[in-house]
C-alpha atoms as a PDB file:
ATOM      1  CA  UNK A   1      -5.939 -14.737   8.405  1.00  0.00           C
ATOM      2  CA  UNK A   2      -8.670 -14.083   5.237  1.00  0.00           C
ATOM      3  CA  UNK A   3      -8.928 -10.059   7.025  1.00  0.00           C
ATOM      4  CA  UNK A   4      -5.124  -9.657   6.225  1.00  0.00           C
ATOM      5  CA  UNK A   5      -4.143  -8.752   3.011  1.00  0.00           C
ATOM      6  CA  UNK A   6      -0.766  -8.589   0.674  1.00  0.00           C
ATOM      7  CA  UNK A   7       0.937  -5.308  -0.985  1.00  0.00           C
ATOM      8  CA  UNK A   8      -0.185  -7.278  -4.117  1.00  0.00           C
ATOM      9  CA  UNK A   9      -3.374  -8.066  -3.676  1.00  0.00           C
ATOM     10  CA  UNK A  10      -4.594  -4.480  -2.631  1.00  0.00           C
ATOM     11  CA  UNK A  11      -2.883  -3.384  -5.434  1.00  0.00           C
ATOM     12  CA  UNK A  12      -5.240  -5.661  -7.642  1.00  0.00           C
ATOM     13  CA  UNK A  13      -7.664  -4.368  -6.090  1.00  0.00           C
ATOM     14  CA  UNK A  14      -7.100  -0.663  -6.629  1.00  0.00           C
ATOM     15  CA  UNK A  15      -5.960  -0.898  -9.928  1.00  0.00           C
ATOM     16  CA  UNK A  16      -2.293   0.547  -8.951  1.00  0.00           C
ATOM     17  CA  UNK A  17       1.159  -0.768  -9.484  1.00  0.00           C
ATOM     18  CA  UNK A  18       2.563  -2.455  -5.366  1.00  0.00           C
ATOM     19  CA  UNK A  19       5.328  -0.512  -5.856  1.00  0.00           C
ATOM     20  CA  UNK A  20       2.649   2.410  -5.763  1.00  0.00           C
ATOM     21  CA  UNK A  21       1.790   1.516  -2.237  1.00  0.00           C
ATOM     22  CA  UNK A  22       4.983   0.001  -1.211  1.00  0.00           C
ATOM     23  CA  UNK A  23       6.543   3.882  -1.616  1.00  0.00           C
ATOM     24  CA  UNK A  24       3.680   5.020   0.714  1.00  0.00           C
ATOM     25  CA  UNK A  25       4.713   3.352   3.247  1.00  0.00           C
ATOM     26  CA  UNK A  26       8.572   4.325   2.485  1.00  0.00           C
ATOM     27  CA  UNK A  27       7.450   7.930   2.195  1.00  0.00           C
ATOM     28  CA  UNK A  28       5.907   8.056   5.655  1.00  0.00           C
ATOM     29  CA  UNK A  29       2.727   8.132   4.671  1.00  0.00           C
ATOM     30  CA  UNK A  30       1.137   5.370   5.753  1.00  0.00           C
ATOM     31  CA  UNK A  31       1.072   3.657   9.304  1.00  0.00           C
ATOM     32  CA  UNK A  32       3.827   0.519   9.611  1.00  0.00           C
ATOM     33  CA  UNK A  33       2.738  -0.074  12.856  1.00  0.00           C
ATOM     34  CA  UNK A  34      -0.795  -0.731  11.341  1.00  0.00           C
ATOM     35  CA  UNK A  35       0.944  -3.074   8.155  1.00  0.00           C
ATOM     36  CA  UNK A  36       3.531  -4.708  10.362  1.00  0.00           C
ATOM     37  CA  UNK A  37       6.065  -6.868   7.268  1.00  0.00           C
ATOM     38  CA  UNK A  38       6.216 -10.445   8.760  1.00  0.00           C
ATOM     39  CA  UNK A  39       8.732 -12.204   6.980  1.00  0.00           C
ATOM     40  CA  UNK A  40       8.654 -11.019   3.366  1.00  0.00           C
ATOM     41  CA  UNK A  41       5.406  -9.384   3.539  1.00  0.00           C
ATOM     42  CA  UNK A  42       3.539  -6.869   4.345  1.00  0.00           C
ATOM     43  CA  UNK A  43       0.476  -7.778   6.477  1.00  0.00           C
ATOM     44  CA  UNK A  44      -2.359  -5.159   5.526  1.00  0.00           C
ATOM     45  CA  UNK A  45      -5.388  -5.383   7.462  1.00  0.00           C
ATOM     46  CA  UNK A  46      -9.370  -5.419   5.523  1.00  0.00           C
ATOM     47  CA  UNK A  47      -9.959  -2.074   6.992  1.00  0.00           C
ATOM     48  CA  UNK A  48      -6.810   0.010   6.159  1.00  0.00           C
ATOM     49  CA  UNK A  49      -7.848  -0.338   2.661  1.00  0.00           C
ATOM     50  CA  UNK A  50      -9.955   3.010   2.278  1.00  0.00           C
ATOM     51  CA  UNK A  51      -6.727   4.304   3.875  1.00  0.00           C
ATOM     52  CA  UNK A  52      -4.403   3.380   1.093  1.00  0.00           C
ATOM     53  CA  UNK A  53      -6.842   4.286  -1.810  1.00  0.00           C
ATOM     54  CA  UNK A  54      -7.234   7.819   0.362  1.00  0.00           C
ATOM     55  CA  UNK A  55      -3.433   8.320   0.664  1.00  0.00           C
ATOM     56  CA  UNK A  56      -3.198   7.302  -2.985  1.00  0.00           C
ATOM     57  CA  UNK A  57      -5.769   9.886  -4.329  1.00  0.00           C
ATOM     58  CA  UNK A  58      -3.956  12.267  -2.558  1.00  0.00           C
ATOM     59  CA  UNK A  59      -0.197  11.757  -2.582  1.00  0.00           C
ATOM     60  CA  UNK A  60       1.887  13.564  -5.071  1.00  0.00           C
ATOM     61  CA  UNK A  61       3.091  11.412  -7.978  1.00  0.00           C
ATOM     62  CA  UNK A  62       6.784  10.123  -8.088  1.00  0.00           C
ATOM     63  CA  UNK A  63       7.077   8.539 -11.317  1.00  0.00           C
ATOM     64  CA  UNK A  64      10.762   8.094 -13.223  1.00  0.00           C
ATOM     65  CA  UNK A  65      11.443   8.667 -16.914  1.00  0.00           C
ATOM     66  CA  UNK A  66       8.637   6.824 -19.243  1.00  0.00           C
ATOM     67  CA  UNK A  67       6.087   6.966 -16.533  1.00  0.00           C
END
């Protein structure tokens, strides 16, 4: 299971909050079919990676008071 990764631990890697990419997914805009959640979490595969980091370049900032 090494090619499946965690909200957290792409978050690590991209330098970005997991509630970044956790409101991605809630927005629509990226694929739950691709980062099925199994029991708690969310099972991101190696290669949607680029994907996230590309969807988080480009999606319009949310951010609440203080952010």
């Amino acid at each position: 299971m090494s090619d499946l990764l965690t909200v957290s631990e792409v978050a690590r890697r991209l330098g970005v909050r997991p509630r970044d990419i956790s409101d991605l997914f809630y927005r629509r805009l990226l694929d739950d079919a691709c980062c099925p959640v199994v029991g708690s979490r969310r099972l991101i595969p190696e290669q949607y990676v680029a994907t996230i980091a590309a969807a988080l370049r480009h999606a319009p900032r949310t951010r609440g008071a203080g952010g």
